[in-house]
Protein backbone atom coordinates (compact mmCIF):
# COMPACT_ATOMS: atom_id res chain seq x y z
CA UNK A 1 54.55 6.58 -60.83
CA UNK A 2 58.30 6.71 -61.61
CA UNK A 3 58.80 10.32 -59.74
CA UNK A 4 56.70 8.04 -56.45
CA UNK A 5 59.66 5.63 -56.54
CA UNK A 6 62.31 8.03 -56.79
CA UNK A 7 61.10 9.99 -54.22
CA UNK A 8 61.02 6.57 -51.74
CA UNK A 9 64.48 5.99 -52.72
CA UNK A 10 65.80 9.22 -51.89
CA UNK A 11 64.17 9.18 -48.70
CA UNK A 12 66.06 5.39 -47.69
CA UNK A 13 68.82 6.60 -48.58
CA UNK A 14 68.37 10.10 -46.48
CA UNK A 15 67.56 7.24 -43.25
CA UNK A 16 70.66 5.60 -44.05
CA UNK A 17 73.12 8.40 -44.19
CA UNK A 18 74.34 7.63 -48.05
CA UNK A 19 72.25 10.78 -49.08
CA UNK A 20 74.67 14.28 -49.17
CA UNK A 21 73.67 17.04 -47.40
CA UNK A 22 72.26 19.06 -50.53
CA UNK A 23 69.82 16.66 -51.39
CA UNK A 24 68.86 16.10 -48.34
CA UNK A 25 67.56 19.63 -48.14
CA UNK A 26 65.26 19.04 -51.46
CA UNK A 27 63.47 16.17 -50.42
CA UNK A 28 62.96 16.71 -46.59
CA UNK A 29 60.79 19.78 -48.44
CA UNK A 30 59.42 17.18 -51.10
CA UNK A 31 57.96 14.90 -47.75
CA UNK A 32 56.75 17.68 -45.73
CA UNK A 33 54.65 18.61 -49.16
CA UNK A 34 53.97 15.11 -50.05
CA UNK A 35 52.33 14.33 -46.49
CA UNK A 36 50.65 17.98 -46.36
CA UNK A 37 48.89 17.00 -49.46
CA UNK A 38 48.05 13.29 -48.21
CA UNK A 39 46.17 14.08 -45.05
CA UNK A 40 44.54 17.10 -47.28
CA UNK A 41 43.14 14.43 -49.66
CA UNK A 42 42.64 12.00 -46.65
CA UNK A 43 39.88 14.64 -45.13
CA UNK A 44 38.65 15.17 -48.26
CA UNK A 45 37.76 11.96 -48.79
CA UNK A 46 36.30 11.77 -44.95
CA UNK A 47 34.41 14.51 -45.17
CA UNK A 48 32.75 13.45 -48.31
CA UNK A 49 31.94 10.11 -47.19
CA UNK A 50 30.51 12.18 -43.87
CA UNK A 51 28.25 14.50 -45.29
CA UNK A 52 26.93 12.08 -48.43
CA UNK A 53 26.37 9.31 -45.73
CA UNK A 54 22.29 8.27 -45.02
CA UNK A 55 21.22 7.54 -41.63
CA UNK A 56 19.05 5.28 -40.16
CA UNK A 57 16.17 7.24 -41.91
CA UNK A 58 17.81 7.55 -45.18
CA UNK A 59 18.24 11.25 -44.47
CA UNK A 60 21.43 13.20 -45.69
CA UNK A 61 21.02 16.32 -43.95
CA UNK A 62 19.41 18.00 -41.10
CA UNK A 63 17.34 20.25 -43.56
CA UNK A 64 15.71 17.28 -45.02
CA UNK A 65 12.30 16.64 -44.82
CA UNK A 66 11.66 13.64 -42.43
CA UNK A 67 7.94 11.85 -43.60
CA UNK A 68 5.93 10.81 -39.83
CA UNK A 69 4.77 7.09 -40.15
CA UNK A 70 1.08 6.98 -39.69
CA UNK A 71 0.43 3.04 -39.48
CA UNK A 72 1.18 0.31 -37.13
CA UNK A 73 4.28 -1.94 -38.52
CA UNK A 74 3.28 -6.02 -38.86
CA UNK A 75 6.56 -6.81 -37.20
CA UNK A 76 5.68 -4.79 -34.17
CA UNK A 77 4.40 -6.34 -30.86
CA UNK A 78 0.46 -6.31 -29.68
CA UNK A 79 -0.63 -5.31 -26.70
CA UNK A 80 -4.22 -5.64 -25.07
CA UNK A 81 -5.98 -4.74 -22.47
CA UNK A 82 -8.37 -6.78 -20.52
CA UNK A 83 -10.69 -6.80 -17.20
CA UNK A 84 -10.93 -9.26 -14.47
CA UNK A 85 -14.42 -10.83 -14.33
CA UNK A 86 -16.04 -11.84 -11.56
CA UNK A 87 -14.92 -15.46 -10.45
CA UNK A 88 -12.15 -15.00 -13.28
CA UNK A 89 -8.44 -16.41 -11.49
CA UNK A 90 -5.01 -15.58 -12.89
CA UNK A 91 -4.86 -19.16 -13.81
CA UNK A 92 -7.34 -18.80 -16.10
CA UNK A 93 -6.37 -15.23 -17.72
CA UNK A 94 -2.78 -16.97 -17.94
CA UNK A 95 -4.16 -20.32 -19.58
CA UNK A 96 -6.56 -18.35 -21.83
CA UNK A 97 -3.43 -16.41 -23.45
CA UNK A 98 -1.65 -19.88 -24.16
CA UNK A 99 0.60 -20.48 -21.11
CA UNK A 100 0.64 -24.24 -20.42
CA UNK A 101 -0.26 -25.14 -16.83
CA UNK A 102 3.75 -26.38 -15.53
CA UNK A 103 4.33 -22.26 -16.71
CA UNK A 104 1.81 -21.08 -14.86
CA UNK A 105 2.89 -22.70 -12.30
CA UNK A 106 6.62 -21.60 -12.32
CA UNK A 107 5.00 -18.12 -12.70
CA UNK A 108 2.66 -18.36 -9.29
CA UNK A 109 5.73 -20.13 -7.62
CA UNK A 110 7.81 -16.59 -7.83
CA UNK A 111 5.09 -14.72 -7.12
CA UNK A 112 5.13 -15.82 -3.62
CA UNK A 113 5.48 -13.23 -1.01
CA UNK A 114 5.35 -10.16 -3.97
CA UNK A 115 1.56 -11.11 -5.03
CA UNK A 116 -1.47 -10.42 -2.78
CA UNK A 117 -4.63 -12.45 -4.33
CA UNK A 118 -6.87 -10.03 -2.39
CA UNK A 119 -5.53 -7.12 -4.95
CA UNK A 120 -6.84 -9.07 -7.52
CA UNK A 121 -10.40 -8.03 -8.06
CA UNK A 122 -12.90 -8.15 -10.40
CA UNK A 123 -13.13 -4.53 -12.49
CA UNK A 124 -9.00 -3.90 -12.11
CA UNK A 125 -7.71 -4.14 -16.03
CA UNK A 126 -4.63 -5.76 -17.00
CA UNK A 127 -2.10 -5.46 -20.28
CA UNK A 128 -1.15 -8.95 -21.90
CA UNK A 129 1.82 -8.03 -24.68
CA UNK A 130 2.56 -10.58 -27.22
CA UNK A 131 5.40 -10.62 -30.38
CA UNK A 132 4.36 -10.41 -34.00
CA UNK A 133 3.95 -14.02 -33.75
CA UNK A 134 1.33 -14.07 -31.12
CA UNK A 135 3.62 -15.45 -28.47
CA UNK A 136 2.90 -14.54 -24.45
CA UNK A 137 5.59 -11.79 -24.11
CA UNK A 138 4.21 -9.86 -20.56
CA UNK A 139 1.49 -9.86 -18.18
CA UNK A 140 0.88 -6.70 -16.41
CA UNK A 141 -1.13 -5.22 -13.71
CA UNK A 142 -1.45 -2.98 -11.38
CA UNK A 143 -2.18 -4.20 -7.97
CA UNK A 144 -2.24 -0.36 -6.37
CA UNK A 145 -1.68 3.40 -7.40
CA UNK A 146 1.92 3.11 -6.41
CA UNK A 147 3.00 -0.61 -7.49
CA UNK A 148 2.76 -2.41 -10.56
CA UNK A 149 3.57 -6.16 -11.44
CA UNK A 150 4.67 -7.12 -14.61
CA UNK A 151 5.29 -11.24 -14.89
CA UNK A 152 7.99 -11.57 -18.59
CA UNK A 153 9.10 -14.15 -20.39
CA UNK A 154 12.46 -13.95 -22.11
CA UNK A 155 11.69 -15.17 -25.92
CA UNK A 156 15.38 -16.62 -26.52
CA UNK A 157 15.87 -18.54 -22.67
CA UNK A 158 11.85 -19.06 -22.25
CA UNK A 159 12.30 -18.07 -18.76
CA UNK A 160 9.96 -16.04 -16.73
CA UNK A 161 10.76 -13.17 -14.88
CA UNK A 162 8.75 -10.97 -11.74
CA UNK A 163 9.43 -7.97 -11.30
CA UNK A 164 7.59 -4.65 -10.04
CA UNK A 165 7.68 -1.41 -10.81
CA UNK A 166 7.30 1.31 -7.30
CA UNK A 167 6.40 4.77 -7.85
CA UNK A 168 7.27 6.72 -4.87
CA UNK A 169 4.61 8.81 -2.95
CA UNK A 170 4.76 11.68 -0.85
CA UNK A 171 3.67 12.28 2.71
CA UNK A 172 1.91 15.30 3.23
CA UNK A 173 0.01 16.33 6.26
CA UNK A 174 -3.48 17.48 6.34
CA UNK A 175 -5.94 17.87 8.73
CA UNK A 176 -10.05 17.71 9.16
CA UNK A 177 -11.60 19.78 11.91
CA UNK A 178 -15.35 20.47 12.41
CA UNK A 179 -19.11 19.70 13.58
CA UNK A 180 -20.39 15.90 13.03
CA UNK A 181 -24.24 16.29 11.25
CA UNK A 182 -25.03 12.69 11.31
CA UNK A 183 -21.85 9.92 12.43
CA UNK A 184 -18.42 10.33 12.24
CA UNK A 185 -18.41 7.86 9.24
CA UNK A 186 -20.73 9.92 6.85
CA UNK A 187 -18.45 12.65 7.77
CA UNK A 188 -15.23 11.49 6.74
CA UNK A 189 -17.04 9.51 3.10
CA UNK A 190 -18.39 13.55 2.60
CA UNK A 191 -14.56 14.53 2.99
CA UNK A 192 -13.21 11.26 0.34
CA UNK A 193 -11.28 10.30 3.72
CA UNK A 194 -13.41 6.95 4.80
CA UNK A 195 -10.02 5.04 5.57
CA UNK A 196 -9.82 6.47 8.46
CA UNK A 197 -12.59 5.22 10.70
CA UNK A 198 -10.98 2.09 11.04
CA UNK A 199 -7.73 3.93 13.22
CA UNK A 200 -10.15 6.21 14.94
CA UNK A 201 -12.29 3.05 15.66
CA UNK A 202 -9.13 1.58 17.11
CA UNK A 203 -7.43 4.75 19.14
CA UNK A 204 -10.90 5.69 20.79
CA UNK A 205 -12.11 1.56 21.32
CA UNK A 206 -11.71 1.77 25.01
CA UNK A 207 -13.14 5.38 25.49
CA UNK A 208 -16.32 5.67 23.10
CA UNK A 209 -19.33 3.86 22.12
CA UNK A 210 -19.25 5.33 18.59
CA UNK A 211 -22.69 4.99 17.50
CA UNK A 212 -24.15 5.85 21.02
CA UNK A 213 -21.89 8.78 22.34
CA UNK A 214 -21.01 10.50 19.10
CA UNK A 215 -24.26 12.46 18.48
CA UNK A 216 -24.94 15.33 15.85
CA UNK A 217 -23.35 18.44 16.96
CA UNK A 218 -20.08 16.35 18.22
CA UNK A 219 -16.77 18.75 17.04
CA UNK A 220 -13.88 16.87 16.17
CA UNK A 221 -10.15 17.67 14.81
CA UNK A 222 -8.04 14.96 13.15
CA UNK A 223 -4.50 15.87 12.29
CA UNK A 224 -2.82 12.61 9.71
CA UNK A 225 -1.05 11.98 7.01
CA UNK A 226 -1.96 11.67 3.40
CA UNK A 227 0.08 9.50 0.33
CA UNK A 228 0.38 11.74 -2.76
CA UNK A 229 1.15 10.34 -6.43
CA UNK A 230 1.87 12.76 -8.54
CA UNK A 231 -0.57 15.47 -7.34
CA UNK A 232 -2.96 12.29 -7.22
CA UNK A 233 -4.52 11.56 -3.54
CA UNK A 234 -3.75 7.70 -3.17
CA UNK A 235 -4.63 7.21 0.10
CA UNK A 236 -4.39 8.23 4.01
CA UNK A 237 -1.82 7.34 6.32
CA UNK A 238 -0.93 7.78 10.17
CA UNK A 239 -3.00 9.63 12.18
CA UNK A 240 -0.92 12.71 13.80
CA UNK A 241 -3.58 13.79 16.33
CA UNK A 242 -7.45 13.31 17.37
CA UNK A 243 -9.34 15.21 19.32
CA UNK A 244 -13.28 14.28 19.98
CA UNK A 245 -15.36 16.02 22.03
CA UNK A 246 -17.92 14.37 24.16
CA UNK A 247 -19.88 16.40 26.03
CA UNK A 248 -17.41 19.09 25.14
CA UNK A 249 -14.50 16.88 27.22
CA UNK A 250 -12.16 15.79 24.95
CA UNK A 251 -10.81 12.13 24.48
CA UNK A 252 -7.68 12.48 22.93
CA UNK A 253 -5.02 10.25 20.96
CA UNK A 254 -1.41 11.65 20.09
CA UNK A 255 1.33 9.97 18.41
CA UNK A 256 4.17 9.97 19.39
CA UNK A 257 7.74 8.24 19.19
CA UNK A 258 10.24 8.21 22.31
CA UNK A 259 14.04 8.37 22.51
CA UNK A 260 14.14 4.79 21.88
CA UNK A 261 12.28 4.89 19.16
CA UNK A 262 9.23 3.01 20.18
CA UNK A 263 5.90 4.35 18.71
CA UNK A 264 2.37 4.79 20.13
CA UNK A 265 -0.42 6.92 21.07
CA UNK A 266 -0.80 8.72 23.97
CA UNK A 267 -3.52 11.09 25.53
CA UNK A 268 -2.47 14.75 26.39
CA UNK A 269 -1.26 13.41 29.89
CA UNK A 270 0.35 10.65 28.48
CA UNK A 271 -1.25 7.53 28.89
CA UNK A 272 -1.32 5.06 26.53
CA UNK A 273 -4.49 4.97 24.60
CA UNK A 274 -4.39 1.24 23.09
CA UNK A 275 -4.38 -1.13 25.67
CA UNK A 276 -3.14 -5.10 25.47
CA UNK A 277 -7.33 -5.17 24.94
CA UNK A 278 -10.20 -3.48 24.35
CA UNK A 279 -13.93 -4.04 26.18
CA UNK A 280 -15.89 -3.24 22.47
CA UNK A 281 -15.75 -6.33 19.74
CA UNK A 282 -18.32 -4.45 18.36
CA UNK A 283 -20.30 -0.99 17.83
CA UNK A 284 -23.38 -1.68 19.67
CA UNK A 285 -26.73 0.09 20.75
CA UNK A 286 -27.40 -1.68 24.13
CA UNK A 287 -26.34 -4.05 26.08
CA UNK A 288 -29.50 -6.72 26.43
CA UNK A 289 -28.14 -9.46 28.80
CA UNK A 290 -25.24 -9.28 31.31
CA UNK A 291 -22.76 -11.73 32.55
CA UNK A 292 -24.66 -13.86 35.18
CA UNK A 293 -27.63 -16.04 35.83
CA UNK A 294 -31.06 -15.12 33.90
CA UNK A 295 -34.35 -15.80 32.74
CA UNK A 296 -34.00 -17.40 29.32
CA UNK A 297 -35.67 -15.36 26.68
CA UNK A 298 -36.38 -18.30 24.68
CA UNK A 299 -36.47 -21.05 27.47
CA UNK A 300 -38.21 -18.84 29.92
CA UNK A 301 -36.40 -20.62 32.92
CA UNK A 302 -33.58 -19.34 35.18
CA UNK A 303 -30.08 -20.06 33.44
CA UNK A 304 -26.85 -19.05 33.72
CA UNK A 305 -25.07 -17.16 31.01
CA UNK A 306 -21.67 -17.19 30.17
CA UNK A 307 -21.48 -13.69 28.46
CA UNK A 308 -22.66 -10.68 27.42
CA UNK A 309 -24.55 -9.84 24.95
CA UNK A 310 -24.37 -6.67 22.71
CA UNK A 311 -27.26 -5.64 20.53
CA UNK A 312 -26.86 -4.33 17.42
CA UNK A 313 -28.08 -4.59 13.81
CA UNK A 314 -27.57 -7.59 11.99
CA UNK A 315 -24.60 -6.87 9.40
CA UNK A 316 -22.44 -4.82 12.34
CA UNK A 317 -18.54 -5.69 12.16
CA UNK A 318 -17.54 -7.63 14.62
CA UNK A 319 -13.64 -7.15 15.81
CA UNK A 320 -10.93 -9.40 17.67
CA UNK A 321 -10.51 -7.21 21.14
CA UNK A 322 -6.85 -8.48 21.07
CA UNK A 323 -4.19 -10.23 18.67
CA UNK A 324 -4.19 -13.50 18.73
CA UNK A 325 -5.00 -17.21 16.62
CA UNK A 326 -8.48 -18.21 15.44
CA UNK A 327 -8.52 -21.62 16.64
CA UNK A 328 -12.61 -22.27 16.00
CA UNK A 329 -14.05 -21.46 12.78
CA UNK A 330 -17.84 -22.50 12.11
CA UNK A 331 -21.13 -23.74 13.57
CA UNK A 332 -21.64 -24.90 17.15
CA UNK A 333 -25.25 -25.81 17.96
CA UNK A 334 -27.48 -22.79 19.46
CA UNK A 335 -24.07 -20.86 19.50
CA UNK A 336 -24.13 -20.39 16.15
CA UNK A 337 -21.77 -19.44 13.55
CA UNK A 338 -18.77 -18.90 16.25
CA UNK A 339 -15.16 -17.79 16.21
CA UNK A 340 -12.85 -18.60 19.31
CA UNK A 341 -9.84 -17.16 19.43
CA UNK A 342 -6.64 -17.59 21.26
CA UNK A 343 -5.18 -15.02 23.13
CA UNK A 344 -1.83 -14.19 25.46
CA UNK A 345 -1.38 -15.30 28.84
CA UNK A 346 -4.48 -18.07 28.79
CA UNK A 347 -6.87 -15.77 27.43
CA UNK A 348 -9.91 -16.97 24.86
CA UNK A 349 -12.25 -14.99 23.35
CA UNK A 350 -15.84 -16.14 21.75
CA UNK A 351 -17.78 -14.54 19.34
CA UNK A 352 -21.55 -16.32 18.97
CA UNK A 353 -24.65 -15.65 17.04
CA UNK A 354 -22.59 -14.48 13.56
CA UNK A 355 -24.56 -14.08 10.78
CA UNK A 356 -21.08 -14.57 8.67
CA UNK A 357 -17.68 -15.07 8.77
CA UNK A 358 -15.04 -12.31 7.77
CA UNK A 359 -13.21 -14.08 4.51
CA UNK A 360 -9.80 -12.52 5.89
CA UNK A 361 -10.19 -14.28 9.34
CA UNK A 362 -10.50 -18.11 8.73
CA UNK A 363 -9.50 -20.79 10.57
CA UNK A 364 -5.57 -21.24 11.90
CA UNK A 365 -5.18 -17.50 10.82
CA UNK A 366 -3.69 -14.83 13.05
CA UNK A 367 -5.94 -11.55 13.59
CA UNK A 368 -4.30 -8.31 14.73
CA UNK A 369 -6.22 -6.64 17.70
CA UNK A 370 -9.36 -4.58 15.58
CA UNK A 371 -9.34 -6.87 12.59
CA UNK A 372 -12.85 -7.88 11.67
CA UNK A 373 -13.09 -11.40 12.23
CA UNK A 374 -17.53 -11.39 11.54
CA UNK A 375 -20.85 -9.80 11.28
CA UNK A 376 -23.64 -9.70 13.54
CA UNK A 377 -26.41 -12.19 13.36
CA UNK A 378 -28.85 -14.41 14.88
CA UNK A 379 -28.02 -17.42 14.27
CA UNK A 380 -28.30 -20.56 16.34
CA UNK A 381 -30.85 -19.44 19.35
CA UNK A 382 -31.34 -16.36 19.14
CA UNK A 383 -34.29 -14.03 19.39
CA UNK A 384 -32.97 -11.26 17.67
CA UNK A 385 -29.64 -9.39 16.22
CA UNK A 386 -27.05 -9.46 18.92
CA UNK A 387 -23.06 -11.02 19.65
CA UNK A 388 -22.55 -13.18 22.39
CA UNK A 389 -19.10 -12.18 23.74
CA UNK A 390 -17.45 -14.33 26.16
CA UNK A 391 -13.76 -14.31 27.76
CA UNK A 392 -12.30 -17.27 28.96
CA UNK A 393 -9.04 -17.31 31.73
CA UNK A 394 -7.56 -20.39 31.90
CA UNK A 395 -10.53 -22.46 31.17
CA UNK A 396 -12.83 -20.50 33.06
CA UNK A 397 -15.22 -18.21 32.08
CA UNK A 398 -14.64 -14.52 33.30
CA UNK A 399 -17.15 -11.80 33.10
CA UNK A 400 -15.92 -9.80 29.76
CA UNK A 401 -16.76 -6.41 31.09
CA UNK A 402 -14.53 -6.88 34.24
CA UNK A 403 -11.84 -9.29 32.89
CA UNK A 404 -11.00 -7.53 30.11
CA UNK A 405 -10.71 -4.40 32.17
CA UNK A 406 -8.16 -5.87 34.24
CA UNK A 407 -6.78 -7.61 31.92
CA UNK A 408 -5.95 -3.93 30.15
CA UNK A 409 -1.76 -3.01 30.38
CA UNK A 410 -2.11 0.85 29.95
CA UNK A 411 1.45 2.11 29.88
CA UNK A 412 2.12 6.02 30.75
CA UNK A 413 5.07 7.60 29.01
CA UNK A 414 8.19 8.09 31.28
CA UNK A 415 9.01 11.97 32.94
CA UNK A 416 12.01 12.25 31.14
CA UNK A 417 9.54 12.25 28.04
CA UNK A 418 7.19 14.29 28.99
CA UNK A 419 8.74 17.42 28.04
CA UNK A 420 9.00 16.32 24.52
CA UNK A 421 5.42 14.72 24.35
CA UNK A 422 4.05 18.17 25.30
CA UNK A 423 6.11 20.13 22.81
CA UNK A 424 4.66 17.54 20.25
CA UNK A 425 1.25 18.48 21.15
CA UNK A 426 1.93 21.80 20.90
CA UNK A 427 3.04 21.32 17.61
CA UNK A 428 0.32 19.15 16.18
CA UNK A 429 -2.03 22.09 17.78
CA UNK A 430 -0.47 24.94 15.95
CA UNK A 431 -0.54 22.68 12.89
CA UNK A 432 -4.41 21.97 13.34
CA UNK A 433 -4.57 25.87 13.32
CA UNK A 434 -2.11 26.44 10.51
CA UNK A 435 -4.08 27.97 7.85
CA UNK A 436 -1.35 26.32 4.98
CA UNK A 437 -2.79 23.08 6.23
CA UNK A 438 -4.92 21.11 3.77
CA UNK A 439 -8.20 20.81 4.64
CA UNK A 440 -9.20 17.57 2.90
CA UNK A 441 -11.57 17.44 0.24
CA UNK A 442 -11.71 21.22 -0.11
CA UNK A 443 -8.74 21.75 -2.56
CA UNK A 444 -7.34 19.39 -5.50
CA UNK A 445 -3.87 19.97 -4.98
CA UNK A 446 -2.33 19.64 -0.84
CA UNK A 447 -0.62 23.15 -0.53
CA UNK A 448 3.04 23.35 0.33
CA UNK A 449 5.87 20.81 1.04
CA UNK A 450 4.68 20.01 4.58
CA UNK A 451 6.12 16.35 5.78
CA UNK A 452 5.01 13.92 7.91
CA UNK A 453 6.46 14.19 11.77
CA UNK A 454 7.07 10.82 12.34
């Protein structure tokens, strides 16, 4: 201890210039020794504190053997899964796992706008997490392959949070080319690609009957795009190309997007196929009455009627010919169950005789043009299965076959796109032919890295 202070007072006086030359010598090589050996024994001590140190595990060393935990730990949280029942609301599966009413309510305020109630459906499961404690923590569920909601609830502010959770798919184009057996709908359910009838249904509206002109032995190629998750088919997308052969003439549909970006569908001389409407609300056999005066079939005296009327089985779709506002709803006397709905440029259109109502079309709603707004019935008088169509023009009743025929705005594209349209066409065709192609339903996996065109 007594060497320690000499050696600080030797060095003060060094600082301060009172120490001679000589000794000055000595003790700068005492310090350098004295600090050498005082960051030595300062590692030491690090590195010992380092290497005898336990981690989080109470391990020492990497050679250790760790022990695997083979039990669930009472502080951890629960989670449990459940399935929606039939009649069963989110209310109720909220209520049920001890969310008062005002926080159910602050939940369904913010889901607004990020929630469709149609998703919700009896069968889907859910996750409900809850802290050691048995407090709501997190709802969950999955309202399609690629999205996933999940409603939280901070423990410490008690707030709840929405959020959702996107997985990204991939577009991949694939194509179906062949021979109908039976309909074009049995087809595409043998395929696992039933979605989409309802854009064929749509392109081809104006050009076939598709229970009366597509007959067995009808060859068809459909060009579209599918949604991949994962190497998991989610779902179909645009259709690229159609081609149906009728009597072995084609009626075509191509899509196609012009220099100003506008999108649409186009046959291979480019006319528009989808017109402002369409003359078929629904897939019929027959037409049984025309537009005109008649012999009541019921009444058995000379009437006139108002509309025309489309036989077909009781159950058939029934779809708006145009966009537009439902503005009736319900019953009206020997009409029926009836929709009316309100078109563009003083156009109404009727639907009578409905066995039902469609529940996505009610009253006040607006339709898009091919949205299924009914079914066919025989309601009200009727003799048998049939819909009543009827067009009105500014209060006045129109025959539907003619007015909505002129009422039709078929757009061709302009010459300055033509030479692009064709090249399109030429493409979709050599895709159709590409052997790389997936031919849906025949292989697992879509082959390649092929991307939609538009």
């Amino acid at each position: 201890m007594m060497n320690i202070k000499k050696t600080l007072t030797e060095v003060q006086e060094w600082f301060s210039g009172t120490f001679n030359t000589r000794k000055r010598k000595g003790v700068f090589a005492a310090a350098a020794v004295a600090a050498i050996l005082g960051i030595s024994g300062i590692y030491l001590t690090i590195s010992s504190q380092f290497y005898s140190y336990d981690d989080e595990l109470g391990l020492t060393g990497e050679t250790e053997q760790v022990i695997i935990e083979n039990e669930e730990s009472k502080f951890s949280n629960t989670i449990s899964e459940g399935t929606i029942q039939k009649g069963q609301s989110l209310y109720g599966i909220l209520t049920g796992e001890g969310l008062t009413p005002a926080q159910v309510h602050e939940i369904t305020t913010q889901l607004k706008g990020s929630f469709s109630i149609r998703n919700f459906r009896p069968g889907k499961s859910y996750l409900i997490e809850k802290d050691p404690s048995g407090n709501f923590l997190c709802f969950t569920y999955q309202q399609s392959p690629s999205n996933i909601l999940h409603v939280q609830k901070n423990p410490e502010t008690q707030v709840f949070n929405i959020w959702q959770e996107t997985f990204e798919y991939r577009n991949r184009v694939s194509a179906l080319t062949g021979t109908i057996s039976s309909n074009l709908a049995a087809e595409l359910q043998q395929h696992n690609r039933y979605g989409l009838i309802t854009q064929l249904q749509k392109l081809f509206a104006f050009q076939i009957n598709f229970k009366r002109d597509i007959q067995p032995g009808t060859a068809y190629n459909i060009l579209f795009e599918e949604k991949w998750l994962e190497g998991e088919f989610i779902g179909t997308g645009n259709i690229l190309a159609a081609e149906i052969f009728i009597d072995n003439t084609p009626t075509t549909a191509y899509r196609y997007t012009d220099s100003g970006g506008n999108t649409g569908y186009y046959d291979e001389k480019g006319k528009s196929v989808i017109s402002s409407f369409f003359v078929n609300p629904c897939n019929y056999s027959r037409i049984s009455s025309r537009f005109g005066y008649r012999v009541h079939p019921i009444l058995r005296r000379r009437h006139f009627h108002g509309g025309v009327d489309f036989a077909a089985p009781r159950g058939t779709p029934v779809y708006a010919v145009a966009d537009g506002k439902i503005v009736f709803r319900g019953r009206k006397g020997a009409a029926g169950n009836m929709v009316t709905i309100s078109h563009t440029n003083g156009y109404h259109t009727k639907y009578l005789h409905l066995s039902r109502f469609s529940a996505n079309a009610r009253y006040g709603s607006r339709v898009k043009q091919g949205q299924v707004i009914g079914y066919v019935g025989s309601t009200g008088r009727s003799t048998g299965p049939h819909l009543d169509f009827r067009v009105v023009h500014h209060g006045k009743l129109k025959n539907p076959l003619v007015a909505l025929k002129s009422a039709c705005k078929t757009k061709a594209l302009p010459k300055t796109e033509m030479e692009n349209f064709l090249a399109r066409i030429s493409n979709f065709r050599m895709q159709l032919e590409n052997g790389n192609i997936l031919v849906a339903g025949l292989a697992k996996h879509p082959a390649g890295n092929a991307s939609a065109l538009n």
